[in-house]
N, C-alpha and C. Protein backbone atom coordinates (compact mmCIF):
# COMPACT_ATOMS: atom_id res chain seq x y z
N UNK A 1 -1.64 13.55 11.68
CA UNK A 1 -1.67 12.51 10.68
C UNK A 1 -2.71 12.87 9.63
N UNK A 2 -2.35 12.37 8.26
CA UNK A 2 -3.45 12.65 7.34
C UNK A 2 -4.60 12.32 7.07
N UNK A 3 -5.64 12.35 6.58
CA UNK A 3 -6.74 11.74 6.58
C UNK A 3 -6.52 10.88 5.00
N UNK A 4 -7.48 10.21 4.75
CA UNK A 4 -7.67 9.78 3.05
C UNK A 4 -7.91 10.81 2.41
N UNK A 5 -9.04 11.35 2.76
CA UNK A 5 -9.07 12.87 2.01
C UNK A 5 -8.11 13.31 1.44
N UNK A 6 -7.10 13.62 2.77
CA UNK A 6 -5.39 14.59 2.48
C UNK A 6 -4.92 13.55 1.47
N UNK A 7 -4.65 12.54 1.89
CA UNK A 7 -3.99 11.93 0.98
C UNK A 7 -4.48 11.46 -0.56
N UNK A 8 -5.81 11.52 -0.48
CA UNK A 8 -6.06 11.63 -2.07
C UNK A 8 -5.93 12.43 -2.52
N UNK A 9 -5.79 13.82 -1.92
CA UNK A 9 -5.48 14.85 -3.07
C UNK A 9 -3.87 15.16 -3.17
N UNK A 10 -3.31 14.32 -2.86
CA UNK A 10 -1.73 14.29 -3.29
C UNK A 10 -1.54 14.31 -4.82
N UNK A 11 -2.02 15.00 -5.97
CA UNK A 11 -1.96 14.62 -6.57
C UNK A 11 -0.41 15.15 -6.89
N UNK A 12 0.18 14.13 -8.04
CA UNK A 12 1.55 14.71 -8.50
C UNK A 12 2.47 14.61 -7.30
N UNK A 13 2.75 13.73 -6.13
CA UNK A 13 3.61 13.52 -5.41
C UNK A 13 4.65 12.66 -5.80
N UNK A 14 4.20 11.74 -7.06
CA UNK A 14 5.61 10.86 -7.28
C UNK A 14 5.75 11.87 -8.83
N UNK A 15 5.37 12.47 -9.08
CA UNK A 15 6.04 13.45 -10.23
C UNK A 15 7.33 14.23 -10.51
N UNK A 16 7.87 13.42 -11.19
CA UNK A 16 9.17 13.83 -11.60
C UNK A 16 10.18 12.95 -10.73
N UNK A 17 9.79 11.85 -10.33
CA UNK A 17 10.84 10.44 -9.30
C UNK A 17 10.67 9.85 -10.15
N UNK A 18 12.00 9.15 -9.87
CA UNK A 18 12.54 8.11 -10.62
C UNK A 18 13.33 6.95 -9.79
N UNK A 19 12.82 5.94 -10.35
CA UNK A 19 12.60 4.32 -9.40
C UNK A 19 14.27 4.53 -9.19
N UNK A 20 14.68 3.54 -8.28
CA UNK A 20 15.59 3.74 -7.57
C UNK A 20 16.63 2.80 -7.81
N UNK A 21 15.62 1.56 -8.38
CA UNK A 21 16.26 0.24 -9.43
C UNK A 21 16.52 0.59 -10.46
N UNK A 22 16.02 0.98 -11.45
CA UNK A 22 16.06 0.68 -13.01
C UNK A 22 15.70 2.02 -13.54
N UNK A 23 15.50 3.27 -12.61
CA UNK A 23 15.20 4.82 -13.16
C UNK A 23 14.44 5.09 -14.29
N UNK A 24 13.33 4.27 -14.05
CA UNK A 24 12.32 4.38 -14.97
C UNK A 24 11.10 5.54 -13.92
N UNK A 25 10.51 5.66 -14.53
CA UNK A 25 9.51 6.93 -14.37
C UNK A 25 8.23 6.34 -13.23
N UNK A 26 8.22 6.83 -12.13
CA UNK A 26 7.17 6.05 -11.25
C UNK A 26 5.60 7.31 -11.03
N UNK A 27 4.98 6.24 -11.14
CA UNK A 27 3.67 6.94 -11.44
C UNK A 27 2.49 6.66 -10.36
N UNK A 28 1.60 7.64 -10.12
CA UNK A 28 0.65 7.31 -8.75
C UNK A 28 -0.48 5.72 -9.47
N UNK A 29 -0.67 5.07 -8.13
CA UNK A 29 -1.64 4.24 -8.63
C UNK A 29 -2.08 3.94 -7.35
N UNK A 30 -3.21 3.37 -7.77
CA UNK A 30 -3.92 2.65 -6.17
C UNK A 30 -3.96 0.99 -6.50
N UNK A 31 -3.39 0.60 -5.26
CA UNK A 31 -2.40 -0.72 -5.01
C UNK A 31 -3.00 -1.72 -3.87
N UNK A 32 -3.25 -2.93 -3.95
CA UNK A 32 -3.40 -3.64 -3.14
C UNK A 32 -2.39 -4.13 -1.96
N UNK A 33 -2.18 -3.99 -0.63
CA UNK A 33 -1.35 -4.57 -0.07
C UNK A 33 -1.44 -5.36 1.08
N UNK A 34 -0.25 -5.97 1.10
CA UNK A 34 -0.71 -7.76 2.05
C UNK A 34 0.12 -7.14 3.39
N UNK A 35 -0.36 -7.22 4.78
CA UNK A 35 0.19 -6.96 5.59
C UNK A 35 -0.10 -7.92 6.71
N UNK A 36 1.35 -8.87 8.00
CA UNK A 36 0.74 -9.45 8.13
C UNK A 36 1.72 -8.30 10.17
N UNK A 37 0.49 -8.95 10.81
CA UNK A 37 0.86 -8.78 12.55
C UNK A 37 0.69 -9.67 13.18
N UNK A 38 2.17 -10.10 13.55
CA UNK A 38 1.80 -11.62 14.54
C UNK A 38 1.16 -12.89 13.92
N UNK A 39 -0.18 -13.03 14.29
CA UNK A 39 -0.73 -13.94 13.41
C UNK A 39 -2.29 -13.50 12.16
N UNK A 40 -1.72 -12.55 12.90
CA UNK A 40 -3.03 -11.43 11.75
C UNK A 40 -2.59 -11.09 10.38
N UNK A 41 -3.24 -11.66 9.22
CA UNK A 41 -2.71 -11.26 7.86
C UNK A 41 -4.18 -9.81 7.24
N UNK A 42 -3.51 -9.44 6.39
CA UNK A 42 -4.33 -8.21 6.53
C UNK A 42 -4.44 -7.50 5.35
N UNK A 43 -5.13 -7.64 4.42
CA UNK A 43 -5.25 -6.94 2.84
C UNK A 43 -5.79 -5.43 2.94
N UNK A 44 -5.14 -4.62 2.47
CA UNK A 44 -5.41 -3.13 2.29
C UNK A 44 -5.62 -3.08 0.63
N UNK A 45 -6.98 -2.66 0.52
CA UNK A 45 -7.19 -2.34 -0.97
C UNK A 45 -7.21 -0.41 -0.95
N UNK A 46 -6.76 -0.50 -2.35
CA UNK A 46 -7.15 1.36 -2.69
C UNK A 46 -5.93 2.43 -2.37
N UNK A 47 -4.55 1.48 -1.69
CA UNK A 47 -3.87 2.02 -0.82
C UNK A 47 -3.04 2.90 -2.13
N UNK A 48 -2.61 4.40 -1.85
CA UNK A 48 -1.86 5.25 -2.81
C UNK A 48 -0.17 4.44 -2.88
N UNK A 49 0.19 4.39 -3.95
CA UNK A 49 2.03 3.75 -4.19
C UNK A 49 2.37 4.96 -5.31
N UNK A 50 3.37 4.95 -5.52
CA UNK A 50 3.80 5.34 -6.46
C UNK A 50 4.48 3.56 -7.05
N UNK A 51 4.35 3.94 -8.29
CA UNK A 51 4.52 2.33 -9.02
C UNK A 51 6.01 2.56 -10.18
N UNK A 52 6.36 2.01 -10.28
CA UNK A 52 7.68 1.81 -11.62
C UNK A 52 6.99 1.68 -12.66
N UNK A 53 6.85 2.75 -13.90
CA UNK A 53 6.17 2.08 -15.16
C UNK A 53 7.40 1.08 -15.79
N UNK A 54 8.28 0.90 -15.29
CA UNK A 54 9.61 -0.07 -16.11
C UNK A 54 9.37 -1.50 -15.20
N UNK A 55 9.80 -1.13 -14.05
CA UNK A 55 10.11 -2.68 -13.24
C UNK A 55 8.40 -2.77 -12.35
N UNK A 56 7.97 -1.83 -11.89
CA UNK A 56 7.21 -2.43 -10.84
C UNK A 56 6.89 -2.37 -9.46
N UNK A 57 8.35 -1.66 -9.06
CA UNK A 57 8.70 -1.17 -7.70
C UNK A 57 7.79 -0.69 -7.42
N UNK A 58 7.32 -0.60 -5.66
CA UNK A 58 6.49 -0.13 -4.98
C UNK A 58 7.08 1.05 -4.11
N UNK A 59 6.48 2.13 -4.14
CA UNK A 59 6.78 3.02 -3.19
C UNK A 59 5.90 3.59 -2.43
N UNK A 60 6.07 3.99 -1.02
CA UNK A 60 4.77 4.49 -0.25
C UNK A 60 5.32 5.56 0.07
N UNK A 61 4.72 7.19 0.37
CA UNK A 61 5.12 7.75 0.96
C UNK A 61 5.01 7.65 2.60
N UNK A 62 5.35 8.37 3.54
CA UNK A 62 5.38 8.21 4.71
C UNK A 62 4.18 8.20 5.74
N UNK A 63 3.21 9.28 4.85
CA UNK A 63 1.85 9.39 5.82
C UNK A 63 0.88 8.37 5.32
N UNK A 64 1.23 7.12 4.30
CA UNK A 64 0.40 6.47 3.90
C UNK A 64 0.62 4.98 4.54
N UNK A 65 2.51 5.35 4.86
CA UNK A 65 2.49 4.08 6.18
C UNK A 65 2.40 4.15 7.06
N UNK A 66 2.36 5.47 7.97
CA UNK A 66 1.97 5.87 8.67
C UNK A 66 0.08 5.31 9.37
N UNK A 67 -0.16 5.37 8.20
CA UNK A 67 -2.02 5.56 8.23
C UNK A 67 -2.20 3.93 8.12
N UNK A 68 -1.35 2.98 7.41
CA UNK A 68 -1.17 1.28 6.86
C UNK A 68 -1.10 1.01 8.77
N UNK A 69 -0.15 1.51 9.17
CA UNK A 69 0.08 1.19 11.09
C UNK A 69 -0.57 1.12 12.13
N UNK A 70 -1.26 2.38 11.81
CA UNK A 70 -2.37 2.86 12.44
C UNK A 70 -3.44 1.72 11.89
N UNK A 71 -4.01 1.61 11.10
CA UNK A 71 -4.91 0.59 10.65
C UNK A 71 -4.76 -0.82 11.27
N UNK A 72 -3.27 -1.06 10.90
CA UNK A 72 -2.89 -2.46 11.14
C UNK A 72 -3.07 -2.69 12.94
N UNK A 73 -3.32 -1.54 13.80
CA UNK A 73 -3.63 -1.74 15.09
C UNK A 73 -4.92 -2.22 15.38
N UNK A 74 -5.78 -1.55 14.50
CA UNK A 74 -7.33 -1.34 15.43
C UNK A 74 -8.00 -2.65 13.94
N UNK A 75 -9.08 -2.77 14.13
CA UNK A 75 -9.99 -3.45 13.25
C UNK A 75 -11.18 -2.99 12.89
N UNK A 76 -11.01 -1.31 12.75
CA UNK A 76 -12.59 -0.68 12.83
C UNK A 76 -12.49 -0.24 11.19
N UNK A 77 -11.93 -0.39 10.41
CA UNK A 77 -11.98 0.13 9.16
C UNK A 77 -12.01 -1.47 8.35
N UNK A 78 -12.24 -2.60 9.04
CA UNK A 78 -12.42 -3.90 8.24
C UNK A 78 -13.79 -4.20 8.08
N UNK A 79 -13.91 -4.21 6.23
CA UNK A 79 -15.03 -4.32 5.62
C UNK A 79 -15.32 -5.52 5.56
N UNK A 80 -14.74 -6.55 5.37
CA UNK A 80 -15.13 -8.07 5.08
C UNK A 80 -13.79 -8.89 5.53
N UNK A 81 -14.30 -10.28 5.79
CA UNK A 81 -13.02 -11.24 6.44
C UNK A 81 -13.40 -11.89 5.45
N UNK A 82 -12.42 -12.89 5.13
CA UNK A 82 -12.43 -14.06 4.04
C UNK A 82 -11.72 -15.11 4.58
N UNK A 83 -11.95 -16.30 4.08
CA UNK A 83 -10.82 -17.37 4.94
C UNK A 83 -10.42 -18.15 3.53
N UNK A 84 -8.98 -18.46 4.25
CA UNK A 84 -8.30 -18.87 3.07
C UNK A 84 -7.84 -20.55 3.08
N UNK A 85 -7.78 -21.25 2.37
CA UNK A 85 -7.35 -22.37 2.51
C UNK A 85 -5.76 -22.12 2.45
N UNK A 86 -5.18 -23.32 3.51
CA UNK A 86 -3.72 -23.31 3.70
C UNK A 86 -3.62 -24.74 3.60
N UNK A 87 -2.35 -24.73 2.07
CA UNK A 87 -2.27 -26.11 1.86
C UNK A 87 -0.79 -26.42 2.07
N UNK A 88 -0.09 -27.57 1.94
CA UNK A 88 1.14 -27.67 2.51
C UNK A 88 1.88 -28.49 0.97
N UNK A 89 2.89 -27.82 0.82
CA UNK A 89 3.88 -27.86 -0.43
C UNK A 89 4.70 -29.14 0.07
N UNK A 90 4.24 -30.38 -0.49
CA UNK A 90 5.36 -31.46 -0.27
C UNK A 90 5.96 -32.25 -1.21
């Protein structure tokens, strides 16, 4: 499996792809993402996507969900908890 290291130096991995919706030009960015397990919700900041400069689409390559899985098991790479208010839509 990759490290962050490996995977930051991906550079130019979504180079020359094209979104899969709207075939606009997808470009590397670092992306926030919401992940939830069971009753565990779980924010990943910094995470590599390739992004849609047209629509938006998100793309991950494989060793970066790979590494999202792995994370989403253990709790040793969690920097801060936050608590959220949960309000009810009536």
């Amino acid at each position: 499996m990759k490290t962050n290291h490996e995977i930051q130096e991906m550079k130019g991995f979504w180079e020359g792809e094209e979104c899969e919706y709207c075939s606009g030009a997808i470009n590397e960015r670092r992306v926030e993402l919401y992940r939830h397990k069971g009753s565990k919700r779980m924010l990943f900041e910094n995470v590599p996507a390739g992004v849609c400069k047209s629509c938006g689409a998100r793309y991950y390559s494989a060793n970066v969900l790979k590494m999202l899985d792995r994370l989403t098991h253990k709790s040793e790479g969690t920097r801060k908890t936050v608590q959220i208010p949960i309000l009810h839509f009536s």
